[in-house]
N, C-alpha and C. Protein backbone atom coordinates (compact mmCIF):
# COMPACT_ATOMS: atom_id res chain seq x y z
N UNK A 1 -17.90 -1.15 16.22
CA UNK A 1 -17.88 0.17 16.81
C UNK A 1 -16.95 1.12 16.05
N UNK A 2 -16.28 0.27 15.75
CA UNK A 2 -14.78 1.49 14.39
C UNK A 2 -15.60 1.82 13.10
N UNK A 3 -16.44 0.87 13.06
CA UNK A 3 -16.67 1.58 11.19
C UNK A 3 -17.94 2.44 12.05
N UNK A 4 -18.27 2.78 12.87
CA UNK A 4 -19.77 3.48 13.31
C UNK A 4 -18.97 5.07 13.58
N UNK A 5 -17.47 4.72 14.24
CA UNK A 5 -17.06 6.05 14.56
C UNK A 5 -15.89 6.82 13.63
N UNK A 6 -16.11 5.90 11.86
CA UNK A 6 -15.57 6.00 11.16
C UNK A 6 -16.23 7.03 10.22
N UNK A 7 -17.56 6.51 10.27
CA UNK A 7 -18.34 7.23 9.37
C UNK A 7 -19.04 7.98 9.98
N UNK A 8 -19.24 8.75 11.71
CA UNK A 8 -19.44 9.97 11.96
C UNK A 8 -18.04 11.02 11.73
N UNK A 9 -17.01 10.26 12.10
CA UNK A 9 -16.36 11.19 11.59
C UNK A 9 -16.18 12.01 10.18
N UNK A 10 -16.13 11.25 9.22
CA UNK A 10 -16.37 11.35 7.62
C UNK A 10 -16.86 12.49 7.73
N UNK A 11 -18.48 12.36 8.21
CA UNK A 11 -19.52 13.21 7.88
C UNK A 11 -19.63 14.20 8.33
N UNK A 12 -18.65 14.68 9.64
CA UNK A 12 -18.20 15.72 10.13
C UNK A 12 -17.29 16.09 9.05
N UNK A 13 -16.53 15.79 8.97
CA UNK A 13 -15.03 16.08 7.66
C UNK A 13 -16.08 16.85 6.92
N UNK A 14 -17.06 15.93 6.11
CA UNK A 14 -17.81 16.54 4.96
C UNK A 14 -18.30 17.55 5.30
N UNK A 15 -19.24 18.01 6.05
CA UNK A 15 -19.70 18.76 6.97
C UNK A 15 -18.69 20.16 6.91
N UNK A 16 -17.81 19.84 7.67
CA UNK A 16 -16.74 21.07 8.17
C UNK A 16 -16.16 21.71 6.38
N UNK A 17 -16.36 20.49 5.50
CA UNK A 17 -15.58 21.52 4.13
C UNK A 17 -16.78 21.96 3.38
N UNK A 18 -18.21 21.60 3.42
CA UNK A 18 -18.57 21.73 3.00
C UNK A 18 -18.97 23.43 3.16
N UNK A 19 -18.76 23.74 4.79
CA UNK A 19 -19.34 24.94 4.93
C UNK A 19 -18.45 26.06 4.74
N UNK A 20 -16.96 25.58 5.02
CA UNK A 20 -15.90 26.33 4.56
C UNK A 20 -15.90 26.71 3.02
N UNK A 21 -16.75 26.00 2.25
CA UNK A 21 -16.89 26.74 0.76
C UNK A 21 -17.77 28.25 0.80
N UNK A 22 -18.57 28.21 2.14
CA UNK A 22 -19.73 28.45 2.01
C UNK A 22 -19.53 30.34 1.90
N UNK A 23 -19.56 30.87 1.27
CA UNK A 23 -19.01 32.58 1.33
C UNK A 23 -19.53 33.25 2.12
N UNK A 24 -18.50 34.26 2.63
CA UNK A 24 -19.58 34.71 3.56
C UNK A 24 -19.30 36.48 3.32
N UNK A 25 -19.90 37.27 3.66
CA UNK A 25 -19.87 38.62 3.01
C UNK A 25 -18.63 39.42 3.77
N UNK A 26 -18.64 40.54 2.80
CA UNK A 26 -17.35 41.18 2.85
C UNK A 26 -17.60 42.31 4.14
N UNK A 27 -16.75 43.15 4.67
CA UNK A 27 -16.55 43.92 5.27
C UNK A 27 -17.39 45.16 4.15
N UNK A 28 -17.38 45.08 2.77
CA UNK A 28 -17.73 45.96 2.21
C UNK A 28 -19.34 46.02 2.12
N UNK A 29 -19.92 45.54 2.62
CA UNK A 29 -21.47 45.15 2.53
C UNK A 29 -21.95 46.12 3.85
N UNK A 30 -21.11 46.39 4.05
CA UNK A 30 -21.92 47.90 5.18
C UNK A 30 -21.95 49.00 4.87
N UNK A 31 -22.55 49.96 5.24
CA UNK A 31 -22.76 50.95 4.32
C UNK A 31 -22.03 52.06 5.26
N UNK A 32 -21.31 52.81 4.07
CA UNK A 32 -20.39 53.51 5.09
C UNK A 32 -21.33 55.04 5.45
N UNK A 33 -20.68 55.07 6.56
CA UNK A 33 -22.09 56.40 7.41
C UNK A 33 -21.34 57.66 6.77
N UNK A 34 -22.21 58.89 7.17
CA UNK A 34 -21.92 59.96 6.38
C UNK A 34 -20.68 60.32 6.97
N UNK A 35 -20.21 61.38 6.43
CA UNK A 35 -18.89 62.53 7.08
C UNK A 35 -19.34 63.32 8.08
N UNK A 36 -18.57 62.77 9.26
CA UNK A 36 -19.12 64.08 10.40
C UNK A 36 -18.37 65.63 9.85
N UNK A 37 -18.97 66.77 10.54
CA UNK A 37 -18.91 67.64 10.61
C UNK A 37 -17.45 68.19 11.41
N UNK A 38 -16.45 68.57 10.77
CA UNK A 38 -15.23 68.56 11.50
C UNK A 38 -14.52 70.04 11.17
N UNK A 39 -14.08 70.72 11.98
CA UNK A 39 -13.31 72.39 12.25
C UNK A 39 -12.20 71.81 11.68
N UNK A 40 -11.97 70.70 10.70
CA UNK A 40 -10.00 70.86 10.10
C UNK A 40 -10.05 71.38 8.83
N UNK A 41 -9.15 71.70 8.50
CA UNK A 41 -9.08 72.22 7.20
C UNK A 41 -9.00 71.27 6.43
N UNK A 42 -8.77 69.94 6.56
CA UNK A 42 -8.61 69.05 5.43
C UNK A 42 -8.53 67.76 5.99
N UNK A 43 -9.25 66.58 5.91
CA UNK A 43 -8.57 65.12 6.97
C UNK A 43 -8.94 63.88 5.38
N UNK A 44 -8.64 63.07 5.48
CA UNK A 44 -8.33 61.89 5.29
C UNK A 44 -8.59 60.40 5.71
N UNK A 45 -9.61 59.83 5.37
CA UNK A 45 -9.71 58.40 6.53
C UNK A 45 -9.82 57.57 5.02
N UNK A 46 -8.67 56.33 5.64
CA UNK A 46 -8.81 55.12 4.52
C UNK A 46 -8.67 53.77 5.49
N UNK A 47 -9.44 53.10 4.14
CA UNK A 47 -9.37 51.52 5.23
C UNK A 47 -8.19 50.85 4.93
N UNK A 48 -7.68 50.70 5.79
CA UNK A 48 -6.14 50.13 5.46
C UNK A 48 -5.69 48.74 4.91
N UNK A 49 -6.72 47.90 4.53
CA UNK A 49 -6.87 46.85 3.95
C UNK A 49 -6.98 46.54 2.70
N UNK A 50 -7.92 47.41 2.24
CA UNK A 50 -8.44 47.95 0.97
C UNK A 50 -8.17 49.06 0.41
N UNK A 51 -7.38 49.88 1.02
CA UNK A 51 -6.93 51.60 0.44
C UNK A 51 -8.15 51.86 -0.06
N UNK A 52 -9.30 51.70 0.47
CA UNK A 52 -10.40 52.44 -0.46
C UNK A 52 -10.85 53.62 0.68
N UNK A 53 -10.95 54.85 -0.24
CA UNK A 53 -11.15 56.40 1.01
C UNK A 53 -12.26 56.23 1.63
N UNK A 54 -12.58 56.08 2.39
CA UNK A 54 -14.10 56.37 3.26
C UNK A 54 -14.30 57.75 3.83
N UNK A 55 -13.46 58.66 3.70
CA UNK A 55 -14.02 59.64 3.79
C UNK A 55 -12.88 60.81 4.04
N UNK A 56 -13.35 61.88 3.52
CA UNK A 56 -11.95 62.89 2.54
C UNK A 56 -12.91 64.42 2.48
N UNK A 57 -12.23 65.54 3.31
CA UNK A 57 -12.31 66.85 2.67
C UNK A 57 -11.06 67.39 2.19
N UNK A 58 -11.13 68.32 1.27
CA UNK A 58 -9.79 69.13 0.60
C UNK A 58 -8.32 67.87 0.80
N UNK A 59 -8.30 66.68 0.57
CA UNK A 59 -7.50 65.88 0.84
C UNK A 59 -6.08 66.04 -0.26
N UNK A 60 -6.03 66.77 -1.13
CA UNK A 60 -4.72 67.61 -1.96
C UNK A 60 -4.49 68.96 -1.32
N UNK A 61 -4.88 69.43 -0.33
CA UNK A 61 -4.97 70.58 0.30
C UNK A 61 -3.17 70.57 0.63
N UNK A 62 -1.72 71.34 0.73
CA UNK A 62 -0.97 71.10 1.34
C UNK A 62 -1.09 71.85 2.85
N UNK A 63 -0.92 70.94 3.50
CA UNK A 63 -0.90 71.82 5.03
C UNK A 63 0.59 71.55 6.25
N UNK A 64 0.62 72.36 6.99
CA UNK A 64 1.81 72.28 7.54
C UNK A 64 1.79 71.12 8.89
N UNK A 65 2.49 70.91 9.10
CA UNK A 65 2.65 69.75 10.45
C UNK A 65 2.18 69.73 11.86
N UNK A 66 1.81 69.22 12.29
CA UNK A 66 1.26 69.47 13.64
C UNK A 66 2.32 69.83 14.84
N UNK A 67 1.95 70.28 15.68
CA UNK A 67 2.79 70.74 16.71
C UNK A 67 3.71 69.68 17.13
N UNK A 68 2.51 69.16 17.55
CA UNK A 68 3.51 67.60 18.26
C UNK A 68 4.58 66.69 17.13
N UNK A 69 4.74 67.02 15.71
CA UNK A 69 5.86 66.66 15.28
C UNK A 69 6.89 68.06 15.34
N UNK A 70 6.49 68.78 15.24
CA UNK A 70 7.36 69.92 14.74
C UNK A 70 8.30 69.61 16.29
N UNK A 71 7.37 69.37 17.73
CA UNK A 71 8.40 69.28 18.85
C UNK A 71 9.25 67.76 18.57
N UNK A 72 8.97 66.70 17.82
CA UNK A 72 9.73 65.81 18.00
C UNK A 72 10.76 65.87 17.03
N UNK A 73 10.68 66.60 16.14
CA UNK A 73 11.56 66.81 15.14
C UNK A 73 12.92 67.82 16.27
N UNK A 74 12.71 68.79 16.46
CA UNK A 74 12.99 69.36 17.05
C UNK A 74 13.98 68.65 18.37
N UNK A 75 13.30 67.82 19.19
CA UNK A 75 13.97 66.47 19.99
C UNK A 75 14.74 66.00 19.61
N UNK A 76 14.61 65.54 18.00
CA UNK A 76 15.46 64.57 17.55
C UNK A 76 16.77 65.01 16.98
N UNK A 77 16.91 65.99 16.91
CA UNK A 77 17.74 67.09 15.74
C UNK A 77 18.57 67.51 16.94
């Protein structure tokens, strides 16, 4: 009964590495959707894994800070 539950196990082992070789596709294999239509003057979206841009208008544009820091700055000071 030991060498019977010796060699299912094995073949599980083999099994389990064999599929762990097995590749499997990237996050990059989707196709990234268009740029919505957006009222900012300039935005920025990156994948934070890959720093690769997925999607960018006027993104060297300099622009000034948003309200809600200008009040926390302001808080903090």
């Amino acid at each position: 009964m030991k060498i019977i539950t010796s060699i299912i196990a094995a073949l599980v082992l083999c099994a389990a590495a064999a599929q762990a070789q097995t590749p499997v596709p990237g996050a990059s294999a989707r196709p990234i959707p268009a740029a919505p239509q957006l009222g900012a003057k300039s935005y920025l979206l990156a994948d934070f894994n890959s720093g690769q841009i997925l999607v960018e208008s006027n993104a060297d544009m300099r622009v000034e800070p948003a309200s809600i820091t200008k009040l926390m700055t302001a808080y903090v000071v």
